[in-house]
Every structure is written in structure tokens, then in C-alpha cells.
Protein backbone atom coordinates (compact mmCIF):
# COMPACT_ATOMS: atom_id res chain seq x y z
CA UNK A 1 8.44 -15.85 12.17
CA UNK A 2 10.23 -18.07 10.08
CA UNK A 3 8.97 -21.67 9.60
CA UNK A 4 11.13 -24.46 8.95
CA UNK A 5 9.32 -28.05 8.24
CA UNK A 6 7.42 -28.27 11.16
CA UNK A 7 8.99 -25.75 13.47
CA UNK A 8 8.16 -21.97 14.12
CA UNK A 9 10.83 -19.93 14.70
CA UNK A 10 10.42 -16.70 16.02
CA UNK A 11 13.47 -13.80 15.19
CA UNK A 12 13.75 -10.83 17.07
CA UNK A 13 16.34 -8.12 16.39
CA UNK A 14 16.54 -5.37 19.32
CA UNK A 15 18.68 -2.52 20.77
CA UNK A 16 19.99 -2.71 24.19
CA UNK A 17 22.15 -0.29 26.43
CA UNK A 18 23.08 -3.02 29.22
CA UNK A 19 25.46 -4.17 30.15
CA UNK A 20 26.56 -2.99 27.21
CA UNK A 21 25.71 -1.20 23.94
CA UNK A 22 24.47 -3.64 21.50
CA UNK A 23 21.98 -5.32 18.32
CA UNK A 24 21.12 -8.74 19.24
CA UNK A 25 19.33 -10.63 17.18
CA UNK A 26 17.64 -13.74 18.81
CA UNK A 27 16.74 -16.87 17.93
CA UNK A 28 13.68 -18.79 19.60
CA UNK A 29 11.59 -22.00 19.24
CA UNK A 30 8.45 -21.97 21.68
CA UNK A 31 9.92 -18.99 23.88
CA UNK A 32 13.22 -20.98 24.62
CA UNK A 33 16.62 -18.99 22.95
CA UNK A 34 18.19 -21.34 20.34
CA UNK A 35 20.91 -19.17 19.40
CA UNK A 36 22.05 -15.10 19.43
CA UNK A 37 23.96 -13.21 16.93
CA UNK A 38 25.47 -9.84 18.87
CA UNK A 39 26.99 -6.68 17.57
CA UNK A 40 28.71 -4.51 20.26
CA UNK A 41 28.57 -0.57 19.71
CA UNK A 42 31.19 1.96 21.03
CA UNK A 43 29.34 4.10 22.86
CA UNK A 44 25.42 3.72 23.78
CA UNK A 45 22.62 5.89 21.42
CA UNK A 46 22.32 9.64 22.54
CA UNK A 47 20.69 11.22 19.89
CA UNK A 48 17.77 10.60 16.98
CA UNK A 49 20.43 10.61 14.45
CA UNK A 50 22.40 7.90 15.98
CA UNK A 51 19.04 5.80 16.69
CA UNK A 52 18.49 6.43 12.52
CA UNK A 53 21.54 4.90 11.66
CA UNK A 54 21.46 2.05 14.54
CA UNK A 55 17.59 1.40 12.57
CA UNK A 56 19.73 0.12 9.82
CA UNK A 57 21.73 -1.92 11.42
CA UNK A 58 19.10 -3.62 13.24
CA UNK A 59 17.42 -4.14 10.03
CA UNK A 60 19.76 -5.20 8.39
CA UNK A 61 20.96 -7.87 10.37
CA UNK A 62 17.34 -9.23 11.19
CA UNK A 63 17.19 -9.34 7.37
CA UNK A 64 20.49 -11.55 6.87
CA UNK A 65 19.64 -13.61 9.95
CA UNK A 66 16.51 -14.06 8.71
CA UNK A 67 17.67 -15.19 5.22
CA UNK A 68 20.01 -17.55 6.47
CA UNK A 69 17.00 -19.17 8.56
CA UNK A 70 15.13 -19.43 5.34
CA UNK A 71 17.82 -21.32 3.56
CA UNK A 72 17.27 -25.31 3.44
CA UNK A 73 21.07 -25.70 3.53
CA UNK A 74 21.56 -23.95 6.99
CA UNK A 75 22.10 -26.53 9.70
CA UNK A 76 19.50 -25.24 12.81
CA UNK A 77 21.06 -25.01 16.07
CA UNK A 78 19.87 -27.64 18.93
CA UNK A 79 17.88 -26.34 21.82
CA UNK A 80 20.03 -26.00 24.45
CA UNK A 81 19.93 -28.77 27.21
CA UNK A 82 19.62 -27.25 30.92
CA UNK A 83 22.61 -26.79 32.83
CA UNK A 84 23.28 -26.08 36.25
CA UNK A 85 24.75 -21.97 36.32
CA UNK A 86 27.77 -21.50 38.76
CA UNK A 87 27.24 -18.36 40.46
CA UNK A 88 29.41 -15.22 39.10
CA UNK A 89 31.47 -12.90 41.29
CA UNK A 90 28.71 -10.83 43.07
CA UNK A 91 26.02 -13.49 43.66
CA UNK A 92 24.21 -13.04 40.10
CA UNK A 93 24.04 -16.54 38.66
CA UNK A 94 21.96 -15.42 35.50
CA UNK A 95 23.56 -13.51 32.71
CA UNK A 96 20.72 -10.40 32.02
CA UNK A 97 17.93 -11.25 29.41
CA UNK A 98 16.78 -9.06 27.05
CA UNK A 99 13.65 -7.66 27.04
CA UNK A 100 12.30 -10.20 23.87
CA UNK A 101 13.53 -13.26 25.77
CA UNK A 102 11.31 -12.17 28.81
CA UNK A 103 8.34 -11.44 26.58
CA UNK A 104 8.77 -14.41 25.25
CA UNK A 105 9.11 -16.19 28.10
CA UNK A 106 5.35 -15.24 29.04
CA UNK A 107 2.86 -18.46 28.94
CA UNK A 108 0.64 -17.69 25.79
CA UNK A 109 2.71 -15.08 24.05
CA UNK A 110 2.64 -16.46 19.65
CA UNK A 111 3.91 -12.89 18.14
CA UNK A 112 6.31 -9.72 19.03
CA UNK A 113 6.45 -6.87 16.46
CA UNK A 114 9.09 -4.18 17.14
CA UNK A 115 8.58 -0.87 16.14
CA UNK A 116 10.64 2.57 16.67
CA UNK A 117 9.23 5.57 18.29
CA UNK A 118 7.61 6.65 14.88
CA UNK A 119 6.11 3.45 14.24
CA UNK A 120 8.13 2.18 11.90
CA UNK A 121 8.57 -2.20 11.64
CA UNK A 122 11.70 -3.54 12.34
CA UNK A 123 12.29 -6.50 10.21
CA UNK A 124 11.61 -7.09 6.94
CA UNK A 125 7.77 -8.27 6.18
CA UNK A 126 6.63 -7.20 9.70
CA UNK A 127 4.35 -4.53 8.06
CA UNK A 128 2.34 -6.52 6.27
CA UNK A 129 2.00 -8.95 8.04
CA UNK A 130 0.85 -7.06 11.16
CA UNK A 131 -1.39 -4.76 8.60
CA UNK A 132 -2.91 -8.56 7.45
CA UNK A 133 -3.75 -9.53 11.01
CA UNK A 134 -4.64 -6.50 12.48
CA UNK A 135 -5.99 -4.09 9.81
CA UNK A 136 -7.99 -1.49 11.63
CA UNK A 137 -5.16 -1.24 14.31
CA UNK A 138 -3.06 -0.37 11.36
CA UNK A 139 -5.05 1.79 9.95
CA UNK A 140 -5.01 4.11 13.49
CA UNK A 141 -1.63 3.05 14.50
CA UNK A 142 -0.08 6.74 14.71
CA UNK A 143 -3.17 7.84 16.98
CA UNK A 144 -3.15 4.66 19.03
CA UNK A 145 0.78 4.85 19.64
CA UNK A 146 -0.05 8.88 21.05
CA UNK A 147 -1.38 7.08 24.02
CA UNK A 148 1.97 7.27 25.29
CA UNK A 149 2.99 11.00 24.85
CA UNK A 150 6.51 12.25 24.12
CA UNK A 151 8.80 13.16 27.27
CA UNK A 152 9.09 16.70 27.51
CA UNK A 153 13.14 17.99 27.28
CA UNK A 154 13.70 14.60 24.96
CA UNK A 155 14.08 14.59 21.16
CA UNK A 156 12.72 10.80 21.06
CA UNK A 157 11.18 9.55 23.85
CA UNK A 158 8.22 8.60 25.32
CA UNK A 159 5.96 7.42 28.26
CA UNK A 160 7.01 4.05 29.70
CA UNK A 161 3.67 1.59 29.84
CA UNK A 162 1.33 -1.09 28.73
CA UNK A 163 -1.90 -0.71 26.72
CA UNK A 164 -4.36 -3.04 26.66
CA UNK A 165 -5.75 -3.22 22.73
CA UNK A 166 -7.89 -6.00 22.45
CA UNK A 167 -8.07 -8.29 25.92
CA UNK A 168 -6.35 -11.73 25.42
CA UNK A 169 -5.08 -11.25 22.19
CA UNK A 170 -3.42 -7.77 21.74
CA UNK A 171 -1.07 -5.73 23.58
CA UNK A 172 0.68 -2.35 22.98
CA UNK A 173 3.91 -1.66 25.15
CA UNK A 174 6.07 1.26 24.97
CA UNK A 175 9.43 1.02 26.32
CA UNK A 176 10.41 4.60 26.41
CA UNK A 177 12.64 4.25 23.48
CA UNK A 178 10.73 1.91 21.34
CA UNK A 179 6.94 0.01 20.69
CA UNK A 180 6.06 -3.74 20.85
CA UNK A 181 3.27 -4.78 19.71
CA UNK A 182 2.31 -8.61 21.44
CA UNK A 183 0.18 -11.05 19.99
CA UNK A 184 -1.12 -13.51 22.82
CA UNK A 185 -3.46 -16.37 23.32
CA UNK A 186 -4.50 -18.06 26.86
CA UNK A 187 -3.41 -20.96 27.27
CA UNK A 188 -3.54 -20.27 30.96
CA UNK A 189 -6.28 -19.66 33.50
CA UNK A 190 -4.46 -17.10 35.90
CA UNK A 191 -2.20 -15.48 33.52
CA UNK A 192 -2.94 -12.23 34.02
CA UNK A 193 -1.44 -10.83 30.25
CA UNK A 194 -0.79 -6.65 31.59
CA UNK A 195 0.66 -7.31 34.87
CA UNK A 196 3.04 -9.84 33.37
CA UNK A 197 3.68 -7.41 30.25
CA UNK A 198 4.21 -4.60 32.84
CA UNK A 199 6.78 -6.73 34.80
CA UNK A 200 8.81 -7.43 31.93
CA UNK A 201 9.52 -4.25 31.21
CA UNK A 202 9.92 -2.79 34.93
CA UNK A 203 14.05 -3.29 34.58
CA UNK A 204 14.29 -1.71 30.95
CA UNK A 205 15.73 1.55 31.54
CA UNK A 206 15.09 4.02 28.85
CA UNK A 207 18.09 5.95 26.82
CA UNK A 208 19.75 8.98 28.49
């Protein structure tokens, strides 16, 4: 989160295989996509090495993005007014969101934390300041992410699911690939926080 004057803006960084191999990182005021910074990669992450070295990049880029955010001299982009789509060849008339913009997009979701299989942070000052709001999840956070167990035949991945931590307030999700950890408040009657976490993740297709 990065707060300039009176707006909260949330940066996400992620990896992505579709439709093609990429870092984004994304900007967002109140779950609406202010701007995107992308970085294409040749081929798609195979192996634990490659995910190492694509860890880096993803860090460092949230870190520059980030930075540039921070600075008082950096013009902020203007939310985007609606606009009718024109349908693309094929009938799709909505490019493919990433899996932060449809957290995000959730009524009543405040935080996302990435993590990697390990349960490592991405983005700088993540740690602490999950550690500060959720110390005894911290302090178990290697047990707690062995709820979802590693894929046999894989070198780095892991069950695909939702995990319910504390109820209307903090979720776990593993992606296959990677963790999220979401920090939610109701501002809703009938949201119903797992099912929608669950559905947002139903189209993310974990690495080959």
C-alpha cells in the first residue's frame, strides 16, 4: 500500500503464464486498475530455478514501481473513465484479468500479500507489515501454509484452494504456484468471502 495525500494505493506485482508469459505490476485505487507496468518473458517458468530468478524480477520491479509511487514529483495517473469495449475477433469483449485485479475486485477486500511457494513476501516491506498485523499467523506461517500439501511428481507445486483463517477478516489462498494472503472487511451482507475467493481463482491454471 502506498498512500499518497489522501489516497490508498494498493501495488501488486505478480507472475502470469496467459496469454502470455509475464510480471505485471498493477496499480489500483479502491479495487479499480489505474495503471500496469508489463514485462513479457520468452518462454513461460518450468523449473524452481527459473521461478528463483523470475522472484527477482518481480521484486524488483514492485520495488521501483513502488518508489516511483512514493515520490511527490510523480504525476498519478487518472482513473480511467468507462468505455464501451468493441467485441474482439472470437466474441471475447474483455481482455483477461489477472488474478489481483479479480481479488480486488471483491466487495470488502483492503489487503493482498503475495507470497511464493516457500513463503517468502513479494514486495519490499510486506513482511513486516503482515508480521505487525497478524503476528501469531506469522509466527506459524510455514505450518499453516502445509495445509495445502506439495503435488506429488512436481518440484514446486502445490494443492489449489482456499483456507479460511480467521472468518471476515483473513484468508489464505494457494494458487498452485504461489500464496495470497487476503485481508477483508464486510461491508456487505451476502458476500459470502470463500466462495467468491474460490471463484477467482477457478480460471488460474497452475505451471506445467
Amino acid at each position: 500500500m502506498v498512500r499518497r495525500g489522501r489516497i490508498d494505493l494498493q501495488v501488486q506485482t505478480e507472475y502470469a503464464p496467459r496469454p502470455y508469459p509475464r510480471i505485471t505490476t498493477t496499480v489500483l485505487n479502491s479495487g479499480q486498475v489505474l495503471h500496469k507496468i508489463e514485462k513479457k518473458l520468452d518462454e513461460p517458468i518450468r523449473s524452481q530455478e527459473e521461478q528463483m530468478r523470475a522472484q527477482r524480477v518481480i521484486q524488483q520491479q514492485h520495488a521501483d514501481v513502488t518508489t516511483l509511487l512514493e515520490s511527490e514529483s510523480t504525476i498519478l495517473p487518472k482513473r480511467p473513465a468507462n468505455k464501451k469495449t468493441t467485441p474482439a475477433l472470437g466474441g471475447n469483449s474483455k481482455p483477461e484479468r489477472s488474478l489481483t485485479e479479480r481479488l480486488a475486485a471483491i466487495n470488502g477486500i483492503q489487503r493482498i500479500y503475495q507470497l511464493d511457494n516457500d513463503g517468502n513476501f513479494v514486495g519490499g516491506g510486506s513482511t513486516e507489515q503482515f508480521k505487525s498485523a497478524f503476528a501469531p499467523v506469522f509466527k506459524h506461517m510455514h505450518d499453516l501454509l502445509n495445509v495445502f500439501v506439495q503435488l506429488p511428481g512436481s518440484s514446486n507445486r502445490r494443492e489449489q484452494g482456499v483456507y479460511e483463517i480467521e472468518r471476515d477478516r483473513l484468508y489464505m489462498i494457494s494458487t498452485g504456484r504461489e500464496f495470497y494472503f487476503v485481508v477483508v472487511k464486510r461491508v456487505a451482507r451476502d458476500t459470502n468471502f470463500e466462495l467468491s475467493l474460490r471463484d477467482a481463482i477457478k480460471h488460474d491454471v497452475p505451471i506445467a
